[in-house]
Every structure is written in C-alpha cells, then in structure tokens.
PDB file of N, CA and C in Angstrom:
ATOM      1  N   UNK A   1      14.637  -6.211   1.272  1.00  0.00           N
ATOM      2  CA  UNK A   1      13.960  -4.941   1.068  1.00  0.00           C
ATOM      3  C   UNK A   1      13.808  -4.196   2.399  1.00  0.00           C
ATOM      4  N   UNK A   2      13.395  -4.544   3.626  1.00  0.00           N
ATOM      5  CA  UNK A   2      13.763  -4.558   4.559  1.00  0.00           C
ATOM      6  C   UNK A   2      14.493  -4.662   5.858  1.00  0.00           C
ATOM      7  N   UNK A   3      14.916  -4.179   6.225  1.00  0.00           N
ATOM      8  CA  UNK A   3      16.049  -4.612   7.170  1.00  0.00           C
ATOM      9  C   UNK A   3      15.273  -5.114   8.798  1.00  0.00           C
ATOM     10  N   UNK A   4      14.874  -6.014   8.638  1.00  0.00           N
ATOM     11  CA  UNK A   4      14.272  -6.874   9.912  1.00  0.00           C
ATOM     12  C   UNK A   4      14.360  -7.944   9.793  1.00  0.00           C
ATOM     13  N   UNK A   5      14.245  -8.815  11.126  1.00  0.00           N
ATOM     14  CA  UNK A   5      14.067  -9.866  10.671  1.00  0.00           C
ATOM     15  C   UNK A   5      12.622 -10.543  10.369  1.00  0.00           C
ATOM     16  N   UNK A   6      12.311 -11.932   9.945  1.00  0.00           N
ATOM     17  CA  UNK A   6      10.884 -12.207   9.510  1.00  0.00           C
ATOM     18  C   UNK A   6      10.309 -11.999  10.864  1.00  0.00           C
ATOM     19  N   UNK A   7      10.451 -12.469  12.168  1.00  0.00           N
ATOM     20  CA  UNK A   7       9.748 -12.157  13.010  1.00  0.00           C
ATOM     21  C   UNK A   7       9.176 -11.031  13.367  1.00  0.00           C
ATOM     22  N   UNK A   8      10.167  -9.919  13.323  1.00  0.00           N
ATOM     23  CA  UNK A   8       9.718  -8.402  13.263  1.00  0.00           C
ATOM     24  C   UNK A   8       8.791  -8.441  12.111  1.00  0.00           C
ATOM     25  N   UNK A   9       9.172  -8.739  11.057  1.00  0.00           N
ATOM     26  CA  UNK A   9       7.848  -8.075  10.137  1.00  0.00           C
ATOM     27  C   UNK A   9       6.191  -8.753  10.045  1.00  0.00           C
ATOM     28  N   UNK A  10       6.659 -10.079  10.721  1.00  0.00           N
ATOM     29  CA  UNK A  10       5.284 -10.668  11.176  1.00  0.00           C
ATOM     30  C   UNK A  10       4.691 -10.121  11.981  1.00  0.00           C
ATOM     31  N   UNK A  11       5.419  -9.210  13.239  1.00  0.00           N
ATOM     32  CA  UNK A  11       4.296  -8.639  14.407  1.00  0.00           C
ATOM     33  C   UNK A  11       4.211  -7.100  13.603  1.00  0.00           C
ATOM     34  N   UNK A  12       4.805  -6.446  12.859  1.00  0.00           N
ATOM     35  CA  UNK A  12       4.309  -5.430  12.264  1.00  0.00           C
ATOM     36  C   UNK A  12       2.885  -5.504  11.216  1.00  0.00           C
ATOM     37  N   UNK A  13       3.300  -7.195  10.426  1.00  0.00           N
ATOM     38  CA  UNK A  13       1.647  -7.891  10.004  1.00  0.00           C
ATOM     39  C   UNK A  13       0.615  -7.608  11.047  1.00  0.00           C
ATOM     40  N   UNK A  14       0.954  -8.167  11.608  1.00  0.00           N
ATOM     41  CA  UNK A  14       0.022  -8.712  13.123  1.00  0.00           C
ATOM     42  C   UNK A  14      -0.560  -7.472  13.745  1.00  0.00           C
ATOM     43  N   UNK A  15       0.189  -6.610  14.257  1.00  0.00           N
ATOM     44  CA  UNK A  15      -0.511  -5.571  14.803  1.00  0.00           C
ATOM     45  C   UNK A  15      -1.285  -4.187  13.620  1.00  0.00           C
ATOM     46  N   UNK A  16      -1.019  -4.996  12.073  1.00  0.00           N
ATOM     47  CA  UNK A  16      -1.581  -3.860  11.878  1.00  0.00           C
ATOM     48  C   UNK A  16      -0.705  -2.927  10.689  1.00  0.00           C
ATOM     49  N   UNK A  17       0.711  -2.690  11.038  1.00  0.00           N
ATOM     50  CA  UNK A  17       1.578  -1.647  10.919  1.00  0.00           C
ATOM     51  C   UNK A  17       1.453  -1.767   9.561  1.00  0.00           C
ATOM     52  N   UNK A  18       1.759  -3.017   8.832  1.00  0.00           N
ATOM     53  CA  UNK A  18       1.892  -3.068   7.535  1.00  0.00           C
ATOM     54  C   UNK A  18       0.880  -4.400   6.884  1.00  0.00           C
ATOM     55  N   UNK A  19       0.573  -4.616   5.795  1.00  0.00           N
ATOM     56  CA  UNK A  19      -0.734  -5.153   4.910  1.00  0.00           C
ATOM     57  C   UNK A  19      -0.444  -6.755   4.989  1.00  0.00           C
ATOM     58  N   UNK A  20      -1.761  -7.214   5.452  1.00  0.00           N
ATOM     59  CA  UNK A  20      -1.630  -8.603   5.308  1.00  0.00           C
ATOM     60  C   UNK A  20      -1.415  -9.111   3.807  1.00  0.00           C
ATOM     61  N   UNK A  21      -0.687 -10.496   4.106  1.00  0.00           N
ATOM     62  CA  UNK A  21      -0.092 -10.789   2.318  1.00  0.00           C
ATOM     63  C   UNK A  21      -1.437 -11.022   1.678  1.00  0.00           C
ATOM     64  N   UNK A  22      -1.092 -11.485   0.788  1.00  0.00           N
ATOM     65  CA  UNK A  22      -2.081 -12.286  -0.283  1.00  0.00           C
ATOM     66  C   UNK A  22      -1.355 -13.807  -0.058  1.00  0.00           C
ATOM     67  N   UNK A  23      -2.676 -14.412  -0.489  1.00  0.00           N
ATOM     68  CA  UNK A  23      -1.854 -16.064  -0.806  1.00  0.00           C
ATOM     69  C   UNK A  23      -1.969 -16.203  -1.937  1.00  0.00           C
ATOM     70  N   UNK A  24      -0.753 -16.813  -2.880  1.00  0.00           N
ATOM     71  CA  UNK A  24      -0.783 -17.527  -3.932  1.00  0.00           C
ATOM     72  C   UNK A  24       0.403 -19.025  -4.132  1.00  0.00           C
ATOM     73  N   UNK A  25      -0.626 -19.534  -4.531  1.00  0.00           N
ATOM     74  CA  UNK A  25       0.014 -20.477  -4.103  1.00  0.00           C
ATOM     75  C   UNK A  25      -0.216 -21.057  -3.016  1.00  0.00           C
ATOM     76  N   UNK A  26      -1.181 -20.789  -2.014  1.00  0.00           N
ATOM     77  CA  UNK A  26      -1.590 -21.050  -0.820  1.00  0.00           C
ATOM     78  C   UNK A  26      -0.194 -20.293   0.414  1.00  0.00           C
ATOM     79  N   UNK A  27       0.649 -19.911   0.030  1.00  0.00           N
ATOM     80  CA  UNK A  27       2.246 -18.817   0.731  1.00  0.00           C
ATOM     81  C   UNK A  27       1.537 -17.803   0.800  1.00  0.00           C
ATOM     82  N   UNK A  28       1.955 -17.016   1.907  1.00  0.00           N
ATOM     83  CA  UNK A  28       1.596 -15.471   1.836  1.00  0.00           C
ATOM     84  C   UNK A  28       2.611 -15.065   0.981  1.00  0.00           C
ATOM     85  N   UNK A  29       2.525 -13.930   0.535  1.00  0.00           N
ATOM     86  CA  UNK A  29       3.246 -12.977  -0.524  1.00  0.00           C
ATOM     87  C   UNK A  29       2.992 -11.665  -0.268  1.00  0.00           C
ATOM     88  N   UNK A  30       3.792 -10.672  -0.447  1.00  0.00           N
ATOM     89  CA  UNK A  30       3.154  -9.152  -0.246  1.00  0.00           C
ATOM     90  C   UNK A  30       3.629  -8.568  -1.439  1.00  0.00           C
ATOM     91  N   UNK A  31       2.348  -7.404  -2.236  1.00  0.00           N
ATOM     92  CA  UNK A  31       3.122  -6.887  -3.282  1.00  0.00           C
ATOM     93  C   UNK A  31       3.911  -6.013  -2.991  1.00  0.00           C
ATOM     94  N   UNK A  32       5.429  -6.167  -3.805  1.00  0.00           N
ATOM     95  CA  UNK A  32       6.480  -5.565  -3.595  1.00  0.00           C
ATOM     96  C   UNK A  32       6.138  -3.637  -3.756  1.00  0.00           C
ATOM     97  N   UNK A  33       5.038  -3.340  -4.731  1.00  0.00           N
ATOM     98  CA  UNK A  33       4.704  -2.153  -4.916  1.00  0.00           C
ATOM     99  C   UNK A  33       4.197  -1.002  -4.017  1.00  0.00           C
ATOM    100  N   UNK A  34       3.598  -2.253  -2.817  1.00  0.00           N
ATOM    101  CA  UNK A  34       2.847  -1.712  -1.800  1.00  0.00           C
ATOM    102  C   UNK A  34       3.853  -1.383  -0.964  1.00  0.00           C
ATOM    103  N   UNK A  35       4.580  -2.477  -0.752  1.00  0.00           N
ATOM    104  CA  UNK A  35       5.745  -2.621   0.285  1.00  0.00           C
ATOM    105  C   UNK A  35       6.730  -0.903  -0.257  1.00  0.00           C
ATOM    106  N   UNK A  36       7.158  -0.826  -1.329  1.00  0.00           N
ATOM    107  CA  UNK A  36       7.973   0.195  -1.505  1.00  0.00           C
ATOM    108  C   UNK A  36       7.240   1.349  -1.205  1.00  0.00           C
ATOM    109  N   UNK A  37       6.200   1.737  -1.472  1.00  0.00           N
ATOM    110  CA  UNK A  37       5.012   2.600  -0.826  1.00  0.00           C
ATOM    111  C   UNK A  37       5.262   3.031   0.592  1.00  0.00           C
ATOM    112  N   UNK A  38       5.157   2.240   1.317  1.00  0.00           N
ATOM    113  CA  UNK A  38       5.451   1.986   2.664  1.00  0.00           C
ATOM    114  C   UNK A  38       6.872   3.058   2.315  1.00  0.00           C
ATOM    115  N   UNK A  39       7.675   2.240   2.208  1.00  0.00           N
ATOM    116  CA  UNK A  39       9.056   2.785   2.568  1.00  0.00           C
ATOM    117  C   UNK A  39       9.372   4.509   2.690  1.00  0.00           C
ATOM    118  N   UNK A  40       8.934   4.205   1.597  1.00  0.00           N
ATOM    119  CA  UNK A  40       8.955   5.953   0.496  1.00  0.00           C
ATOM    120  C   UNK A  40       7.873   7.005   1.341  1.00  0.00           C
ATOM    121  N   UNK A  41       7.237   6.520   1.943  1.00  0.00           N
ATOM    122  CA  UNK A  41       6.377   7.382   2.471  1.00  0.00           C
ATOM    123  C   UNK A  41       5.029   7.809   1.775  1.00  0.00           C
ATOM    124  N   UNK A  42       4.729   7.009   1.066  1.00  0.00           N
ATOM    125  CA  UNK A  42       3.873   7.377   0.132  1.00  0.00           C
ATOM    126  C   UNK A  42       2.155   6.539   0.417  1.00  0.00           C
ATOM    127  N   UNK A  43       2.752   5.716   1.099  1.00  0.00           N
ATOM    128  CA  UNK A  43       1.501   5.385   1.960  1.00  0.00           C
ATOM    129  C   UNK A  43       0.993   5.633   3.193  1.00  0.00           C
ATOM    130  N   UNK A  44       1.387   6.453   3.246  1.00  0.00           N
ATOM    131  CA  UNK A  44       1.395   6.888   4.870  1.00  0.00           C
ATOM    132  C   UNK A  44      -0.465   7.842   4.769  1.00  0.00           C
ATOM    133  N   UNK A  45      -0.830   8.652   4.168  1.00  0.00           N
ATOM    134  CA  UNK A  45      -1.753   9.147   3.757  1.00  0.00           C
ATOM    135  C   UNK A  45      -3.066   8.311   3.563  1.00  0.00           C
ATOM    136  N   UNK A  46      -2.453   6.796   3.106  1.00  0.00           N
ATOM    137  CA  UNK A  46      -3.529   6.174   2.706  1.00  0.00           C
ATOM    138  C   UNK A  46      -4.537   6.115   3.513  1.00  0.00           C
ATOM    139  N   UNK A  47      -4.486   5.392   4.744  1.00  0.00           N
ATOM    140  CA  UNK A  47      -5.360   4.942   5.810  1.00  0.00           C
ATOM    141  C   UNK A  47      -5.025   3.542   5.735  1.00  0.00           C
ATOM    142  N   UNK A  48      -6.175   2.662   5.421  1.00  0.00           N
ATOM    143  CA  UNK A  48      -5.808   0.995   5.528  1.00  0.00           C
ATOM    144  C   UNK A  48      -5.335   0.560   4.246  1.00  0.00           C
ATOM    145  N   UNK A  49      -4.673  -0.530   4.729  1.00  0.00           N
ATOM    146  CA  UNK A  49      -3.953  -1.152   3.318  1.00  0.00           C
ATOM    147  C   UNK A  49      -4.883  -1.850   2.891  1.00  0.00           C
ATOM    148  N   UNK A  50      -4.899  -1.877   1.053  1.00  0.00           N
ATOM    149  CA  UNK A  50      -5.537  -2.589   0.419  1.00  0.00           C
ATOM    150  C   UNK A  50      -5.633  -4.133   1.125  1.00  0.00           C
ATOM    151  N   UNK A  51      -6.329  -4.949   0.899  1.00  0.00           N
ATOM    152  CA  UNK A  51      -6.460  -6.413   1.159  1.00  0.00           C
ATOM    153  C   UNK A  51      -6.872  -7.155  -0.213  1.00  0.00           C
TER     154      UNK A  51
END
C-alpha cells in the first residue's frame, strides 16, 4: 500500500507522521481505512489520528 520500507514507516509511527497501530492479536495492525485516508489526502485536515 505503501511504497517504503517497514523501517521507514516505523519512524513515520514514531515521530508522529502517521497513527499508532492497534494490537490484535497482541501484532500491531493499522486500519487499512485510515491508512488510505492518509494517502488520498483526506486526513490531512484531521489533526491527530484516532488511537
């Protein structure tokens, strides 16, 4: 869905840029809905990402 690698998208976690996962399963996971949000530009308005 992204074109990075996991490390990049962990320090984009990390600093912030984009929404810490959820765990299920005790795994992080991110919803894919949020994530496309992101992309599209459609979260940009929001302020902080849901948690």
């Amino acid at each position: 869905m992204l074109d990075m690698t996991p490390a990049e998208f962990r320090r984009l976690v990390d600093g912030g840029h984009l929404p810490p996962p959820k765990s299920i399963g005790g795994l992080p996971r991110w919803e894919t809905s949020t994530l496309r949000r992101i992309i599209s530009g459609e979260a940009a308005d929001d302020g902080d990402f849901e948690t």
